[in-house]
C-alpha atoms as a PDB file:
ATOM      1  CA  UNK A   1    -240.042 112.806  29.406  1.00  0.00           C
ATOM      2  CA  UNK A   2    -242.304 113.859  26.698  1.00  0.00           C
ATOM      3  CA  UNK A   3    -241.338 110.705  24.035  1.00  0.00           C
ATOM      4  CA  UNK A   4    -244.389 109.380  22.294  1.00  0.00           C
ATOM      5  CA  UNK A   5    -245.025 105.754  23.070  1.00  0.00           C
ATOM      6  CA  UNK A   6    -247.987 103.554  21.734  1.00  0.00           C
ATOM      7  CA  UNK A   7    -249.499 100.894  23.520  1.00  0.00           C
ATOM      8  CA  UNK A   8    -252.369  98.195  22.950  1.00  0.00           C
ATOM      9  CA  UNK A   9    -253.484  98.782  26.785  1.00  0.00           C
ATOM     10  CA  UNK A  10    -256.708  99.839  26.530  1.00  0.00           C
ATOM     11  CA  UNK A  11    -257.760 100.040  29.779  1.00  0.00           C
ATOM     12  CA  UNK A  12    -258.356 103.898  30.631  1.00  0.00           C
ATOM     13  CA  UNK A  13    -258.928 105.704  34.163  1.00  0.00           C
ATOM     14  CA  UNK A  14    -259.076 109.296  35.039  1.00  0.00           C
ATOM     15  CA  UNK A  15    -256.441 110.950  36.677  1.00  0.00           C
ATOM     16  CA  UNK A  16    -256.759 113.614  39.472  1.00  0.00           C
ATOM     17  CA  UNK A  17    -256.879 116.488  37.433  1.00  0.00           C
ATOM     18  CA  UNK A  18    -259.759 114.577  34.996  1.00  0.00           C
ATOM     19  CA  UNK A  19    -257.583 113.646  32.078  1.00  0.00           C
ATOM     20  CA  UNK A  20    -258.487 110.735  30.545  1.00  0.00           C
ATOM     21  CA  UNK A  21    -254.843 108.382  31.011  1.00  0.00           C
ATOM     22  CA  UNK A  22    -253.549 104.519  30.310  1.00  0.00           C
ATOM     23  CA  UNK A  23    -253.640 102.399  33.255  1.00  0.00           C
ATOM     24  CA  UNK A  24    -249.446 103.246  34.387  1.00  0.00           C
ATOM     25  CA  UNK A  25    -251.114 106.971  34.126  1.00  0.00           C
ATOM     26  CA  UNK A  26    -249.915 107.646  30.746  1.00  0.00           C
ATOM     27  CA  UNK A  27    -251.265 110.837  29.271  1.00  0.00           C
ATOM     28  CA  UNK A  28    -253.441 110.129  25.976  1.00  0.00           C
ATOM     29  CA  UNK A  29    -252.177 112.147  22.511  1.00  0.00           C
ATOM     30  CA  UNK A  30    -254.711 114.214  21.866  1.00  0.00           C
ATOM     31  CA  UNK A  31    -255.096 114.835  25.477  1.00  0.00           C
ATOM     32  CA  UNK A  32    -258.896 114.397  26.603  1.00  0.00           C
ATOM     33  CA  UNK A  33    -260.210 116.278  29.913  1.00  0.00           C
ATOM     34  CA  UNK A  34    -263.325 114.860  31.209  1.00  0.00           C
ATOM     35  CA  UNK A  35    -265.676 117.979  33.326  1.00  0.00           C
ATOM     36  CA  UNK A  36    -265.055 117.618  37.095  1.00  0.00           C
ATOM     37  CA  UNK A  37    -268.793 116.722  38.137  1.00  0.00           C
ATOM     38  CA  UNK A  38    -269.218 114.759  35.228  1.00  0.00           C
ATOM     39  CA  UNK A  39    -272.478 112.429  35.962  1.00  0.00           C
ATOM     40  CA  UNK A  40    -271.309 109.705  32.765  1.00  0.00           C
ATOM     41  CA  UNK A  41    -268.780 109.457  30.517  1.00  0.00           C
ATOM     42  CA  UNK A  42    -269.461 107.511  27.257  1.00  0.00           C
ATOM     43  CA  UNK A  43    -266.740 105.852  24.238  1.00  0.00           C
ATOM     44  CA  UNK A  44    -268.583 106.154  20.917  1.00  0.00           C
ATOM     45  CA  UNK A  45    -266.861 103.105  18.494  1.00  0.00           C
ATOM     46  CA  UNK A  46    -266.054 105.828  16.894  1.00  0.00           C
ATOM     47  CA  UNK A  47    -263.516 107.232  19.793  1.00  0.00           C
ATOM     48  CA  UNK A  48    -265.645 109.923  20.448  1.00  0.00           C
ATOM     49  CA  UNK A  49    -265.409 110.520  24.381  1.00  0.00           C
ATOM     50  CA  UNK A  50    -268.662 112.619  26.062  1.00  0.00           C
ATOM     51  CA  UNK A  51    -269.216 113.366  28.845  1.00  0.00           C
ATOM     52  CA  UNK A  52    -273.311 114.332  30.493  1.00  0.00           C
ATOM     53  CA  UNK A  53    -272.593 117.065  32.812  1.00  0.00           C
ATOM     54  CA  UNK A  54    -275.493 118.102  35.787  1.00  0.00           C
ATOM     55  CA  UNK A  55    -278.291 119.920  34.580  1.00  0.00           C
ATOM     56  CA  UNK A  56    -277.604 119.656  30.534  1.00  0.00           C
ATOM     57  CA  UNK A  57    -280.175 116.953  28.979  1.00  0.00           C
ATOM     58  CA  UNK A  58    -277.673 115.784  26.199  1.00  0.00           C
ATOM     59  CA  UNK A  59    -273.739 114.553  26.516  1.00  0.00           C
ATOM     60  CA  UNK A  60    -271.180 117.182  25.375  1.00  0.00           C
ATOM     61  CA  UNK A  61    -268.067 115.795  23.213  1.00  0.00           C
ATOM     62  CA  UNK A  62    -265.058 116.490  25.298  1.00  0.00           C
ATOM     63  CA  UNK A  63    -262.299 114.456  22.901  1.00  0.00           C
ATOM     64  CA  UNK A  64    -261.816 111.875  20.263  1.00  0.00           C
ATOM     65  CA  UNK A  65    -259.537 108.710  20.684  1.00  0.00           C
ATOM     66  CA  UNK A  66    -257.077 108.328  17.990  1.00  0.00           C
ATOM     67  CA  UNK A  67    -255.462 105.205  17.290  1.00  0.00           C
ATOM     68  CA  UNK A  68    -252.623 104.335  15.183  1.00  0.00           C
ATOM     69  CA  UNK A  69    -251.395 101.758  12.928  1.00  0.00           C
ATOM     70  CA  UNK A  70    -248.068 100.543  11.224  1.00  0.00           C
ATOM     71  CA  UNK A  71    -246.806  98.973   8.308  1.00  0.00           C
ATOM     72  CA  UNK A  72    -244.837  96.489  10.242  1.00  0.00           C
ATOM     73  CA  UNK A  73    -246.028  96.521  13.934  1.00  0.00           C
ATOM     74  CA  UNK A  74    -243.264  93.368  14.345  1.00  0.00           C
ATOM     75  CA  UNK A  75    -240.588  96.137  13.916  1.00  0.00           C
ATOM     76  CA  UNK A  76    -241.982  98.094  17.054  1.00  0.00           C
ATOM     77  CA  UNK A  77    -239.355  98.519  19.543  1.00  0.00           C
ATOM     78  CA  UNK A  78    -240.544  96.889  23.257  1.00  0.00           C
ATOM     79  CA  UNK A  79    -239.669  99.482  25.954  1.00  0.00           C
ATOM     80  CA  UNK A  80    -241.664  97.643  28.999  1.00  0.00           C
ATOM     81  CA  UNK A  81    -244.532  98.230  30.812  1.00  0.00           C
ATOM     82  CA  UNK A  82    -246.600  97.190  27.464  1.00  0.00           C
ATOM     83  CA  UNK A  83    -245.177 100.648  25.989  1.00  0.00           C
ATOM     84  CA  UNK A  84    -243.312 100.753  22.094  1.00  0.00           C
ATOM     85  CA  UNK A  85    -241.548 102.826  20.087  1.00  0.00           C
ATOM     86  CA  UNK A  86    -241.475 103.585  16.989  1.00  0.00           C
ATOM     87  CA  UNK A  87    -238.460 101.995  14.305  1.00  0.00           C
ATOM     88  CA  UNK A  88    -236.922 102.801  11.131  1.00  0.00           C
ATOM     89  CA  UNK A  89    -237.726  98.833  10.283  1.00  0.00           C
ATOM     90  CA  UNK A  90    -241.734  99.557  11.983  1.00  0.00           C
ATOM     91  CA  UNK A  91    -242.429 102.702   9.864  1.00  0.00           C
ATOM     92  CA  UNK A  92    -244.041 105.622  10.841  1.00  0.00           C
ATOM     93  CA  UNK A  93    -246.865 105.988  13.084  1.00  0.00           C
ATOM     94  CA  UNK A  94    -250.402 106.129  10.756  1.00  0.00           C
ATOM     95  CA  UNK A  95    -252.811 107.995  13.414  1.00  0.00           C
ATOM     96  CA  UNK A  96    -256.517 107.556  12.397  1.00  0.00           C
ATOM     97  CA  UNK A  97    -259.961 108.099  13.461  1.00  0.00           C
ATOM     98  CA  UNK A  98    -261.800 104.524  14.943  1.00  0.00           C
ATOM     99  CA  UNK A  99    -264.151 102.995  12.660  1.00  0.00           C
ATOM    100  CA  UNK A 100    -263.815 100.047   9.988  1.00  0.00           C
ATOM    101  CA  UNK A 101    -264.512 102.758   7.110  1.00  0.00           C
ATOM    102  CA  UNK A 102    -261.435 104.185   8.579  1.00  0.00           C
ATOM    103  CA  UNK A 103    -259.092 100.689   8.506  1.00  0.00           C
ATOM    104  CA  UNK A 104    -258.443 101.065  11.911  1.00  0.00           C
ATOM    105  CA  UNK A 105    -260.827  99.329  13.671  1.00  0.00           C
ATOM    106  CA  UNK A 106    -263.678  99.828  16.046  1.00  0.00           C
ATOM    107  CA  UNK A 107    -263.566 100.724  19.910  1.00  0.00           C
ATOM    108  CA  UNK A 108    -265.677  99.239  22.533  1.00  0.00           C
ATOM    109  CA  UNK A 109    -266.458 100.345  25.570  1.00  0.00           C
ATOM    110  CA  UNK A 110    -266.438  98.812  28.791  1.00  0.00           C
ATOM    111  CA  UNK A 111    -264.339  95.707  26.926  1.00  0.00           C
ATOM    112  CA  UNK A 112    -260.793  94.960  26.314  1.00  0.00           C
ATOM    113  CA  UNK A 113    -259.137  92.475  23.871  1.00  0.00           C
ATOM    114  CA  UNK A 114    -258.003  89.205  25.760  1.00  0.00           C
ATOM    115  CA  UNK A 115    -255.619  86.890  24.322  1.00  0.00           C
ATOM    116  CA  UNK A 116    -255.349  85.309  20.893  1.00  0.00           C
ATOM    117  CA  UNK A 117    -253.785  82.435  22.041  1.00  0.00           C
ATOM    118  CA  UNK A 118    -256.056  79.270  23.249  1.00  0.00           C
ATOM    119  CA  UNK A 119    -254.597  77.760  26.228  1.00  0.00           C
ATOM    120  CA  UNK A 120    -255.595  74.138  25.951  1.00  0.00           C
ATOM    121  CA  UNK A 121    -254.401  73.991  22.190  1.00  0.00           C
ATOM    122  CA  UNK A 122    -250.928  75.409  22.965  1.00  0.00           C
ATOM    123  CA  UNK A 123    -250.624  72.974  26.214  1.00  0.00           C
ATOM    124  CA  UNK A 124    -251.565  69.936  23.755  1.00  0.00           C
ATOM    125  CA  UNK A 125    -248.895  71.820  21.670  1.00  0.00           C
ATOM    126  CA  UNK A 126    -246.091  71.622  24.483  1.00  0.00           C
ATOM    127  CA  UNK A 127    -246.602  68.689  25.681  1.00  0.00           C
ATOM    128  CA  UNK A 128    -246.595  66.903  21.561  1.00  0.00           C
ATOM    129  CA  UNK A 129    -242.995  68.896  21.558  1.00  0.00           C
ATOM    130  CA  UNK A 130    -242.141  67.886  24.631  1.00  0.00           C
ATOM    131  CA  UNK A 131    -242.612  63.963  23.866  1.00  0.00           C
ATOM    132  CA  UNK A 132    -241.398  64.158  20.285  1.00  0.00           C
ATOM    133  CA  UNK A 133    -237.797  65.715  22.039  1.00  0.00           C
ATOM    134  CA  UNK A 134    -237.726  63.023  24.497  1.00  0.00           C
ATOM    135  CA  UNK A 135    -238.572  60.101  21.784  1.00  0.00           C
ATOM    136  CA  UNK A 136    -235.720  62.384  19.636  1.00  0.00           C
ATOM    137  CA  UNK A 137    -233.253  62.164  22.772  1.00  0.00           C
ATOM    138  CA  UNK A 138    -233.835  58.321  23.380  1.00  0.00           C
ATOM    139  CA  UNK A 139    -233.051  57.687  19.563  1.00  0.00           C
ATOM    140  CA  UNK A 140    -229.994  59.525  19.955  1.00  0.00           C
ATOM    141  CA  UNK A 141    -229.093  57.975  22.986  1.00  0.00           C
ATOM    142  CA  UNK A 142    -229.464  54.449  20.949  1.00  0.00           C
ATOM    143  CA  UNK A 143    -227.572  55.577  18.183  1.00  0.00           C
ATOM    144  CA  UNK A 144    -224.695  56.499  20.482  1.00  0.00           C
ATOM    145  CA  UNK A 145    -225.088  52.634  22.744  1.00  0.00           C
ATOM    146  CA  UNK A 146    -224.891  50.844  19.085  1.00  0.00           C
ATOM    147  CA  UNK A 147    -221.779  52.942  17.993  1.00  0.00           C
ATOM    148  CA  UNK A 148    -220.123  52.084  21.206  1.00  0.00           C
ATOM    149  CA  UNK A 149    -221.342  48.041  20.560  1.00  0.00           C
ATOM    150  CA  UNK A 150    -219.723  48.313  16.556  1.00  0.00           C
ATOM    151  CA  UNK A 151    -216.418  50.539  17.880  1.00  0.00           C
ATOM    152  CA  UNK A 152    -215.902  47.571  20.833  1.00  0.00           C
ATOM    153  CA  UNK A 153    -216.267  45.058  17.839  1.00  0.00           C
ATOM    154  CA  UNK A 154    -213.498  46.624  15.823  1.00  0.00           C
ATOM    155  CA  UNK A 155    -210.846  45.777  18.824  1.00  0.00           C
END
């Protein structure tokens, strides 16, 4: 419907017509076309998309990925499918150039970003919550049986 959304997807494909989209088929802003009969297509860490095309010896630039940044990516408003929208409380979109001179960050290519979040540690985690809440419900529970004991003294 033409609303910008941003996403930390990374993983891009070409669509039928060669533009360069997210993996739902999202279009990129700036659009990038890759050549039909494109032999390789290469992501500089810089963004810089090329493309070699048959019977030229070096890769021709065909588009630069842009990314963004914001002062509060917390205020980002979830819209599904791994999509967000800008907020009044997220600030405005920053759109950069990849690099670290730049503050935004490199790009790889051929890798994408897996989780923060170790596994084992946050199972440990759950399951130290999980038995302090139980030891927490038993203590309760024993608070409660000795009321009942002092309440049937008072009769």
């Amino acid at each position: 419907d033409g609303t910008t959304m941003y996403t930390r997807a990374g993983s891009f494909k070409q669509d039928s017509t060669g533009n360069v989209v997210s993996g739902d088929g999202d279009q990129l802003i700036p659009s990038i076309t890759i050549p039909s009969g494109a032999l390789q297509v290469d992501i500089g860490q810089d963004g810089t998309v090329s493309a070699l095309l048959p019977g030229v010896s070096q890769a021709t630039q065909v588009g630069q990925i842009q990314l963004v940044r914001f002062d509060n990516p917390s205020g980002l408003i979830a819209q599904g499918n791994n999509l967000f929208s800008e907020s009044s409380s997220s600030g405005p979109a920053q759109q950069g150039t990849p690099g670290f001179s730049t503050g935004f960050g490199n790009i790889q290519q051929g890798f994408l970003e897996i989780s923060n979040v170790n596994i084992a540690d946050e199972m440990v985690n759950m399951i130290i919550a999980q038995r302090a809440y139980e030891l927490n419900a038993k203590a309760i529970q024993a608070s409660d049986d000795m009321m009942q004991v002092v309440n049937g003294l008072r009769r």
